[in-house]
PDB file of N, CA and C in Angstrom:
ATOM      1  N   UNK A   1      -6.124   8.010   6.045  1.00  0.00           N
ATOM      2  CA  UNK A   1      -5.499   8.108   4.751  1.00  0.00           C
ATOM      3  C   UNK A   1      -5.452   6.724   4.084  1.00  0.00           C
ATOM      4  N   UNK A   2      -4.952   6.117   5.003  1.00  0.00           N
ATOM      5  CA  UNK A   2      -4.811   4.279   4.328  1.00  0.00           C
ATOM      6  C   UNK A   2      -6.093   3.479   4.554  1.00  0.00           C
ATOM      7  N   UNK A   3      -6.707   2.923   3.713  1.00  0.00           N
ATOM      8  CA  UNK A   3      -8.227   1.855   4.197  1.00  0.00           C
ATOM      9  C   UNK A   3      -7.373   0.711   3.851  1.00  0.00           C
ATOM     10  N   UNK A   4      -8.872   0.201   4.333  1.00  0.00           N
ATOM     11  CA  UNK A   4      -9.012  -1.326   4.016  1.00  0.00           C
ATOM     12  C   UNK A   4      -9.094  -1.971   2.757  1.00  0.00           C
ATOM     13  N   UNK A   5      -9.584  -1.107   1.895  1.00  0.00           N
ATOM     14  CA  UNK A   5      -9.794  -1.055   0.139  1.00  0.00           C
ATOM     15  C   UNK A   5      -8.062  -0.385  -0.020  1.00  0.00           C
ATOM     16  N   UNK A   6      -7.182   0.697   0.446  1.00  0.00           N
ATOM     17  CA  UNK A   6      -6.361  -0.056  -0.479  1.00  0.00           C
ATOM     18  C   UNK A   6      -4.927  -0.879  -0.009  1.00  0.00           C
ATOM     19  N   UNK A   7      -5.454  -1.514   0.948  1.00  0.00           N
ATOM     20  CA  UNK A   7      -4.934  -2.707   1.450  1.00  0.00           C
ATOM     21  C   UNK A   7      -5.404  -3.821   0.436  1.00  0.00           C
ATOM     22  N   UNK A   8      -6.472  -3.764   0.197  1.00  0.00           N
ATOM     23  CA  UNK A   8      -7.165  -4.939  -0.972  1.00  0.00           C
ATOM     24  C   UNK A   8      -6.722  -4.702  -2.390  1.00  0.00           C
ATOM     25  N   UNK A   9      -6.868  -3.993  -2.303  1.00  0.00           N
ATOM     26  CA  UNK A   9      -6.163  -3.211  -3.646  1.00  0.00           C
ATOM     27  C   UNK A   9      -4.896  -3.807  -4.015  1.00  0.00           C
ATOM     28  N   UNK A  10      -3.930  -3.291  -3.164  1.00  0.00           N
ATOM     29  CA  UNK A  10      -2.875  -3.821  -2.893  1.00  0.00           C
ATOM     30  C   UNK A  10      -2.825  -5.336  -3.291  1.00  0.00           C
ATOM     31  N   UNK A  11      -3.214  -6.295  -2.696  1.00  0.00           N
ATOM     32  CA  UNK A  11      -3.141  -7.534  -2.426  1.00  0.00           C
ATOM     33  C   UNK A  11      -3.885  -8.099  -3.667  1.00  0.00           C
ATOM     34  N   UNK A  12      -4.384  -7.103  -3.858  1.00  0.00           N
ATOM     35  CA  UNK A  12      -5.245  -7.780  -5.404  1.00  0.00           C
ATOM     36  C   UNK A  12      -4.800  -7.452  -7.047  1.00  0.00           C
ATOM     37  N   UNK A  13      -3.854  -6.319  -6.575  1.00  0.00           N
ATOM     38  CA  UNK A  13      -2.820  -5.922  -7.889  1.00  0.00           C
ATOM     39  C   UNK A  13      -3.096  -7.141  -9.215  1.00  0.00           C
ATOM     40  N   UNK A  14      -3.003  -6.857 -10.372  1.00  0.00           N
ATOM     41  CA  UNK A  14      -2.497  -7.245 -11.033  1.00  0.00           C
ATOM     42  C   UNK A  14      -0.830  -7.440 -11.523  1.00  0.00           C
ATOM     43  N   UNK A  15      -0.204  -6.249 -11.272  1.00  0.00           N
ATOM     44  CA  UNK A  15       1.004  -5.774 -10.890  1.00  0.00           C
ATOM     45  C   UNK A  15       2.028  -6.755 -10.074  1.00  0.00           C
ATOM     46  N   UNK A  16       2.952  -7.152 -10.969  1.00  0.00           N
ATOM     47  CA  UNK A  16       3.756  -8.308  -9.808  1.00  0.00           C
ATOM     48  C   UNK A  16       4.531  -7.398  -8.928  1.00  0.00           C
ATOM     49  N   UNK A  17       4.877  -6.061  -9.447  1.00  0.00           N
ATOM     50  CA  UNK A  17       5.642  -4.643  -8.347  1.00  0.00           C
ATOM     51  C   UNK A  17       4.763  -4.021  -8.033  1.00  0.00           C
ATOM     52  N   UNK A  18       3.352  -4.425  -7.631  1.00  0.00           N
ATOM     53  CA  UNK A  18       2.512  -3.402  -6.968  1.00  0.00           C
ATOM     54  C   UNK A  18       3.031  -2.515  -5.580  1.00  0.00           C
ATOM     55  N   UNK A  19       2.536  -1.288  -5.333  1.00  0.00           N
ATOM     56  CA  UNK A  19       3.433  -0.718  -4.975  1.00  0.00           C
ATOM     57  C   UNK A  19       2.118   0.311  -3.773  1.00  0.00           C
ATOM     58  N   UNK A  20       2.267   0.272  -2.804  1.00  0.00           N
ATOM     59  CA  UNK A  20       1.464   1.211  -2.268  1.00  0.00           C
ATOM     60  C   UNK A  20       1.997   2.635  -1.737  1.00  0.00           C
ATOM     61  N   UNK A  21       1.566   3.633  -2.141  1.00  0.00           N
ATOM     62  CA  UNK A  21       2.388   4.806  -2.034  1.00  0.00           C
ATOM     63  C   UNK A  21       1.486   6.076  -1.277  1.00  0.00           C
ATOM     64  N   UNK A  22       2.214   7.277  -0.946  1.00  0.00           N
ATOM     65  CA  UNK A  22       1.498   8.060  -0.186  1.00  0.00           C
ATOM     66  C   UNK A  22       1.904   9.213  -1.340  1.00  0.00           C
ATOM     67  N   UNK A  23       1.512  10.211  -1.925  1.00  0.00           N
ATOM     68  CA  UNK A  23       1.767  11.420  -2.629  1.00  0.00           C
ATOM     69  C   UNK A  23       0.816  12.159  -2.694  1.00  0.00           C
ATOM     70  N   UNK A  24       1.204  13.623  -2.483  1.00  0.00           N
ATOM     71  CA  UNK A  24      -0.185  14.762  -1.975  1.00  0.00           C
ATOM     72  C   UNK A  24      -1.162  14.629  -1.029  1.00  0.00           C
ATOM     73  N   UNK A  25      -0.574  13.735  -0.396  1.00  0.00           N
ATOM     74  CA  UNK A  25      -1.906  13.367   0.625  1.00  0.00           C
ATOM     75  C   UNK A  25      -2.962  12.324   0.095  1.00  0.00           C
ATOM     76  N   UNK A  26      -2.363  11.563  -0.727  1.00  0.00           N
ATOM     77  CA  UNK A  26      -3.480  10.485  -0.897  1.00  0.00           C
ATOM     78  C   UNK A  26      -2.961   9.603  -0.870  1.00  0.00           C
ATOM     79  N   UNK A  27      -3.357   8.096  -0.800  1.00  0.00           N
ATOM     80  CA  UNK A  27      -2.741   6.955  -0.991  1.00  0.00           C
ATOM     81  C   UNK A  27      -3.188   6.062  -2.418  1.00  0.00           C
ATOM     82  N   UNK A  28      -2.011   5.310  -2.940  1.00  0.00           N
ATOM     83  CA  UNK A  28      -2.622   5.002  -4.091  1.00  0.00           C
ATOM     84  C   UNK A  28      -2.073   3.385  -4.020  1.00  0.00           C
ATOM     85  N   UNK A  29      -1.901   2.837  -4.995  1.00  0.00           N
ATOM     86  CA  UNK A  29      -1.177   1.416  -5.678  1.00  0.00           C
ATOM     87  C   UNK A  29      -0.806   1.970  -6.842  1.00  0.00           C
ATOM     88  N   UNK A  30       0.333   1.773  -7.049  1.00  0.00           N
ATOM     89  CA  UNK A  30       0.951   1.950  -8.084  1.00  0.00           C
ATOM     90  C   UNK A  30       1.861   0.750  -8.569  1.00  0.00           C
ATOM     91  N   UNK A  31       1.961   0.625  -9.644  1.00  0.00           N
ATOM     92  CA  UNK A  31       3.532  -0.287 -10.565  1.00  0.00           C
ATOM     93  C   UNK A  31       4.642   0.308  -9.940  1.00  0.00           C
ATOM     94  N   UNK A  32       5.717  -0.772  -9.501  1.00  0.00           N
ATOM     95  CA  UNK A  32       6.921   0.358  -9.720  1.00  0.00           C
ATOM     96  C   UNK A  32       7.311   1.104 -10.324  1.00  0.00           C
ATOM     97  N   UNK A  33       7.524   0.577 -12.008  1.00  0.00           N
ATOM     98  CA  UNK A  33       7.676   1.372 -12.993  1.00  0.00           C
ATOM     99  C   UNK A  33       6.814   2.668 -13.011  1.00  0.00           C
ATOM    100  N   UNK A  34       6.008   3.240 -12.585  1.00  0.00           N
ATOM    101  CA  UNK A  34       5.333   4.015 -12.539  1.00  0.00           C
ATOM    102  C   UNK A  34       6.076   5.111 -11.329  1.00  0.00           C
ATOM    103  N   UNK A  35       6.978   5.049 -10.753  1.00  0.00           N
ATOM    104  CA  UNK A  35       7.175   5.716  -9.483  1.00  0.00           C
ATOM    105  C   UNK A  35       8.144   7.004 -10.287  1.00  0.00           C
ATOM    106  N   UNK A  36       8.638   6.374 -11.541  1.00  0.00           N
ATOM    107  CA  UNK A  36       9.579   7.289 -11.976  1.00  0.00           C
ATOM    108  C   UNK A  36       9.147   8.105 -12.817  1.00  0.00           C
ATOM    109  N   UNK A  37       7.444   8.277 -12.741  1.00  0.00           N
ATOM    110  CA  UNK A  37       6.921   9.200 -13.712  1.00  0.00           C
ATOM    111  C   UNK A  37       6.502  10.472 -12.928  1.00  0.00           C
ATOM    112  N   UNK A  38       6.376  11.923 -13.889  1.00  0.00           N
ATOM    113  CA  UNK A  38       6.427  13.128 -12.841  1.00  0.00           C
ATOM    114  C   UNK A  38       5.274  13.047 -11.746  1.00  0.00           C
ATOM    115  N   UNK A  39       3.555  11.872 -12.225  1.00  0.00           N
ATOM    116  CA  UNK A  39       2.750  12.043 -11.186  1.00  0.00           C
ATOM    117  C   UNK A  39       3.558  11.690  -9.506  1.00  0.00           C
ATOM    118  N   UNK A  40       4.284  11.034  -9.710  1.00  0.00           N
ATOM    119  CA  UNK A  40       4.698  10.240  -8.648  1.00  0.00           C
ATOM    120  C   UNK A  40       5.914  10.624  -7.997  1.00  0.00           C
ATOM    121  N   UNK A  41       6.297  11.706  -8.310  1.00  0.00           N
ATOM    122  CA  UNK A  41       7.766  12.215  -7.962  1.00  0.00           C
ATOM    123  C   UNK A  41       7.361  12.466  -6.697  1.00  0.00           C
ATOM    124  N   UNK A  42       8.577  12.088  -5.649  1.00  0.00           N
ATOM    125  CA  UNK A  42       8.049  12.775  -4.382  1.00  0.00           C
ATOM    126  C   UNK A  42       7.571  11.979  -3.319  1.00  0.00           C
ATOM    127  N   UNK A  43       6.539  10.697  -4.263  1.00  0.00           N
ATOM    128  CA  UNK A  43       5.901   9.845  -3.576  1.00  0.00           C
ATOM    129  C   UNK A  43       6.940   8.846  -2.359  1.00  0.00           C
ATOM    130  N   UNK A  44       6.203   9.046  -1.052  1.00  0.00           N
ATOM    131  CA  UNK A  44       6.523   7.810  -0.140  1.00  0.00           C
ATOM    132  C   UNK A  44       5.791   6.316  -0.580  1.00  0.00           C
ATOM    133  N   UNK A  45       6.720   5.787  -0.494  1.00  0.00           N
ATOM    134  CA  UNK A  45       6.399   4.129  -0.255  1.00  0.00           C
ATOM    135  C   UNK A  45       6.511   3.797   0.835  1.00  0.00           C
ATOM    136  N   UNK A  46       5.207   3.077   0.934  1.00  0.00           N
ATOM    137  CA  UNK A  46       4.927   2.845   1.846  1.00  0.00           C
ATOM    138  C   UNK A  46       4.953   0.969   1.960  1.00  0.00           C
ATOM    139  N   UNK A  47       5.069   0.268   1.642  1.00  0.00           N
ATOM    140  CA  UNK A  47       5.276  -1.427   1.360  1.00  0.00           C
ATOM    141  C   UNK A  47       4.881  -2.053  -0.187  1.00  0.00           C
ATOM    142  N   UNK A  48       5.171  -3.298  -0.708  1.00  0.00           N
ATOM    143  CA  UNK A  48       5.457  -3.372  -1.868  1.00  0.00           C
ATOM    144  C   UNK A  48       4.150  -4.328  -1.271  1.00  0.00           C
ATOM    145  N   UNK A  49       3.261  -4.987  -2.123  1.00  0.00           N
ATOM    146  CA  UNK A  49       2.455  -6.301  -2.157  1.00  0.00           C
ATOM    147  C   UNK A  49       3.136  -7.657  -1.758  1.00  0.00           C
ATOM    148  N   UNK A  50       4.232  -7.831  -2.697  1.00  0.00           N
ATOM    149  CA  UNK A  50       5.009  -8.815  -1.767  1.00  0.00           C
ATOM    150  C   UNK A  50       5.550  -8.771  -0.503  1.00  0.00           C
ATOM    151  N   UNK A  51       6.234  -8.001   0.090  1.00  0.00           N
ATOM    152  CA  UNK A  51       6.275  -7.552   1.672  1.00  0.00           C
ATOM    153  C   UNK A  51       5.105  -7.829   2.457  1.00  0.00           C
ATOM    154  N   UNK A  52       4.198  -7.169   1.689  1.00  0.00           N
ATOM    155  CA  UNK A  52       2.538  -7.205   2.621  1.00  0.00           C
ATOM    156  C   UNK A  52       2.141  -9.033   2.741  1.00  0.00           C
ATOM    157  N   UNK A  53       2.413  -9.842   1.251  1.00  0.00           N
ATOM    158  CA  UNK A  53       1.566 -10.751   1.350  1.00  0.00           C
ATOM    159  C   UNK A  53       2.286 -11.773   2.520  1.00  0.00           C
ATOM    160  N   UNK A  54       3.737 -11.643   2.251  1.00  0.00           N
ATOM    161  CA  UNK A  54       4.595 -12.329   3.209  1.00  0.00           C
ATOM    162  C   UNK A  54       4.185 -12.111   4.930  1.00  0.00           C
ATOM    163  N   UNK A  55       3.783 -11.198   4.942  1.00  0.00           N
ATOM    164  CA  UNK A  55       3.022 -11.154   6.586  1.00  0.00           C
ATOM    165  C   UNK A  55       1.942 -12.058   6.573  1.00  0.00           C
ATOM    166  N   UNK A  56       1.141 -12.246   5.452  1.00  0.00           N
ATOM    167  CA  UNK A  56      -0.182 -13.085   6.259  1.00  0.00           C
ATOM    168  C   UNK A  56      -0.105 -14.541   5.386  1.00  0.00           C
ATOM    169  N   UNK A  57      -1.385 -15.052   5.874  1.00  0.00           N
ATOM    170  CA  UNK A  57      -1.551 -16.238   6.147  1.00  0.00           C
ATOM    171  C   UNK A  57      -1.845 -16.698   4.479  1.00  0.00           C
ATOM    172  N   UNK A  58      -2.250 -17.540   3.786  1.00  0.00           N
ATOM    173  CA  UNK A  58      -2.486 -17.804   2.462  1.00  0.00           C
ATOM    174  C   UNK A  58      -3.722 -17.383   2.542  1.00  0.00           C
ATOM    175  N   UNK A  59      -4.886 -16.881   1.422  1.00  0.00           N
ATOM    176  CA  UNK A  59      -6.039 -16.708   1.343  1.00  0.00           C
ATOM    177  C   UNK A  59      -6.123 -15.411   1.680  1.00  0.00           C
ATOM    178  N   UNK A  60      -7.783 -14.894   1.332  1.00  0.00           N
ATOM    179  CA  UNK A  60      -8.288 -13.906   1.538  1.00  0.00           C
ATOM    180  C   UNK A  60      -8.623 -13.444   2.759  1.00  0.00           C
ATOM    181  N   UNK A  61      -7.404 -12.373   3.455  1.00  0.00           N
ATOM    182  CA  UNK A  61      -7.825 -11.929   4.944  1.00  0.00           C
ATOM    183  C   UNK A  61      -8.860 -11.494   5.334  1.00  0.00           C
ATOM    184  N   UNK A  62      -9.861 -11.740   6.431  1.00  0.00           N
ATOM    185  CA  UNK A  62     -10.936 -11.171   6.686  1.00  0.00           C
ATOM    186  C   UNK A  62     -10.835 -10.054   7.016  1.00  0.00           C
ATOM    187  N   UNK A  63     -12.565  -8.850   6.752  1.00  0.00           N
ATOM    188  CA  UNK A  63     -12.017  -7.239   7.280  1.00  0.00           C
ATOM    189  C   UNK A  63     -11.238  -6.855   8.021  1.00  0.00           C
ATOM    190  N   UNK A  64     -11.487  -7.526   9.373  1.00  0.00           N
ATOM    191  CA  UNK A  64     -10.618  -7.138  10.544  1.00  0.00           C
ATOM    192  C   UNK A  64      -9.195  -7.091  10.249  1.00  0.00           C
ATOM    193  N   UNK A  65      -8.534  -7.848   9.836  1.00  0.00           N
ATOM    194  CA  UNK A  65      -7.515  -8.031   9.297  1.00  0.00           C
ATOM    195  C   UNK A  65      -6.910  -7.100   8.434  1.00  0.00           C
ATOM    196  N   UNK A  66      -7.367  -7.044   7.034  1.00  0.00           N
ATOM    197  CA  UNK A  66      -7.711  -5.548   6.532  1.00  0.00           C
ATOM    198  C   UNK A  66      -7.539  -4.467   7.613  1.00  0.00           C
ATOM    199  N   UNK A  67      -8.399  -4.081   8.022  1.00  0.00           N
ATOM    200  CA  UNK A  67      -9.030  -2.785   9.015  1.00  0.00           C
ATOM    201  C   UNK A  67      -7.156  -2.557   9.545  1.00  0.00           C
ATOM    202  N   UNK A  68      -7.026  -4.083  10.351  1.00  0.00           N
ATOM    203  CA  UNK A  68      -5.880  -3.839  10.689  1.00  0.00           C
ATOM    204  C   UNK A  68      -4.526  -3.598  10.445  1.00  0.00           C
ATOM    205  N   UNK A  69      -4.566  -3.948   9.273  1.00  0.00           N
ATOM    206  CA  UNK A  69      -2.895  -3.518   8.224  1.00  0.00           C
ATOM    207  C   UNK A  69      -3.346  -2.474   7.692  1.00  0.00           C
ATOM    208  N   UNK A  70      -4.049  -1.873   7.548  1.00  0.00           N
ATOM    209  CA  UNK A  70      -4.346  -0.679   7.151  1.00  0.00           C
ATOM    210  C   UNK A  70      -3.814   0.412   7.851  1.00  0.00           C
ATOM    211  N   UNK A  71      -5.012   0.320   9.127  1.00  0.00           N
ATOM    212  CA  UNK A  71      -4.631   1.127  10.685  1.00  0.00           C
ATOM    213  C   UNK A  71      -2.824   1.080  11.082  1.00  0.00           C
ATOM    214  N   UNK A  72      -2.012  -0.234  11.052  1.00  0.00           N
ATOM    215  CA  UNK A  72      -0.529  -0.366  11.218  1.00  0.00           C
ATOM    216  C   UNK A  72       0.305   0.740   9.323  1.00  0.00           C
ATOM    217  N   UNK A  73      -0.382   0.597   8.514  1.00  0.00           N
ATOM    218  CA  UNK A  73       0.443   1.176   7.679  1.00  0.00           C
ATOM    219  C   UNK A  73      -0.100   3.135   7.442  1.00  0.00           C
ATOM    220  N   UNK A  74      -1.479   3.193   7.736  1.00  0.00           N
ATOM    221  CA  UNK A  74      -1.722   4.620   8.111  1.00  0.00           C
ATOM    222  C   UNK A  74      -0.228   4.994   9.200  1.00  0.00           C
ATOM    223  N   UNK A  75      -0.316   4.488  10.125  1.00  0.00           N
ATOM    224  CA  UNK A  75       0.227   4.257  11.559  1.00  0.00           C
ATOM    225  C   UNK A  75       1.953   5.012  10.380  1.00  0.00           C
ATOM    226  N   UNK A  76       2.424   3.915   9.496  1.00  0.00           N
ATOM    227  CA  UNK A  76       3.959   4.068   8.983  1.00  0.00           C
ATOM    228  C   UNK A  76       4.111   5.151   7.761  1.00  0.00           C
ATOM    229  N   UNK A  77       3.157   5.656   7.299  1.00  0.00           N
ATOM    230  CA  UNK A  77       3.084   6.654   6.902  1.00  0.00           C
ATOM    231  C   UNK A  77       3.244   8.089   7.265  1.00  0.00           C
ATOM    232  N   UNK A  78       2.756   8.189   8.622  1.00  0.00           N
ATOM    233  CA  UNK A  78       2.595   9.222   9.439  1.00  0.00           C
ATOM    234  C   UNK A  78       4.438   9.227   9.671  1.00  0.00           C
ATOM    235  N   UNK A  79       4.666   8.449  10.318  1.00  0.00           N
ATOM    236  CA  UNK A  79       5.857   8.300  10.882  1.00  0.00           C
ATOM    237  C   UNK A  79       7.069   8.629   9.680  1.00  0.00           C
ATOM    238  N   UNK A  80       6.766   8.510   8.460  1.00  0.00           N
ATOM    239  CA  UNK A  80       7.581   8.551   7.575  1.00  0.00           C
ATOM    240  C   UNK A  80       7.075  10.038   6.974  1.00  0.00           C
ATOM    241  N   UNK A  81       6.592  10.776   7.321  1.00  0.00           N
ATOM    242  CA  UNK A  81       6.341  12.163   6.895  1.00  0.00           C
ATOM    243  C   UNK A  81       5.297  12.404   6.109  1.00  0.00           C
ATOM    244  N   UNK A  82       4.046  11.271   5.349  1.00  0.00           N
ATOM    245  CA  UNK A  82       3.582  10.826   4.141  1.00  0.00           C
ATOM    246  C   UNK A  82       2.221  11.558   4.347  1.00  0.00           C
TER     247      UNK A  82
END
């Protein structure tokens, strides 16, 4: 459900509340402001961009890296019902 694209996604927001979310079975990035609109009702959050960037290192993480916050937030999704 979660890749590596939108882990990048994420991290690449324009959005200073970028927002990664789970709804209908898909995963998206969203604005916060956006969470309170009817597409999004419902939606799990799943970590904000700032949360995410605060885990890593400065710069552009390599795939693996990716691959791997991906695989850990698929991983918190599940667990959260998403």
């Amino acid at each position: 459900m979660i890749t590596r694209e939108h882990v990048r996604d994420l991290l690449e927001s324009p959005e200073s509340d970028a927002t990664l979310i789970v709804v209908g079975g898909r995963a998206e990035v969203v604005s916060a402001a956006e969470l309170d609109s009817d597409p999004y009702r419902g939606a799990v959050e799943i970590t904000s961009r700032d949360d995410l960037a605060d885990e890593l290192a400065a710069g552009t993480p390599p795939e693996r890296e990716l691959d791997a916050l991906a695989s850990r937030l698929d991983a918190m999704a599940a667990r959260l019902g998403a």
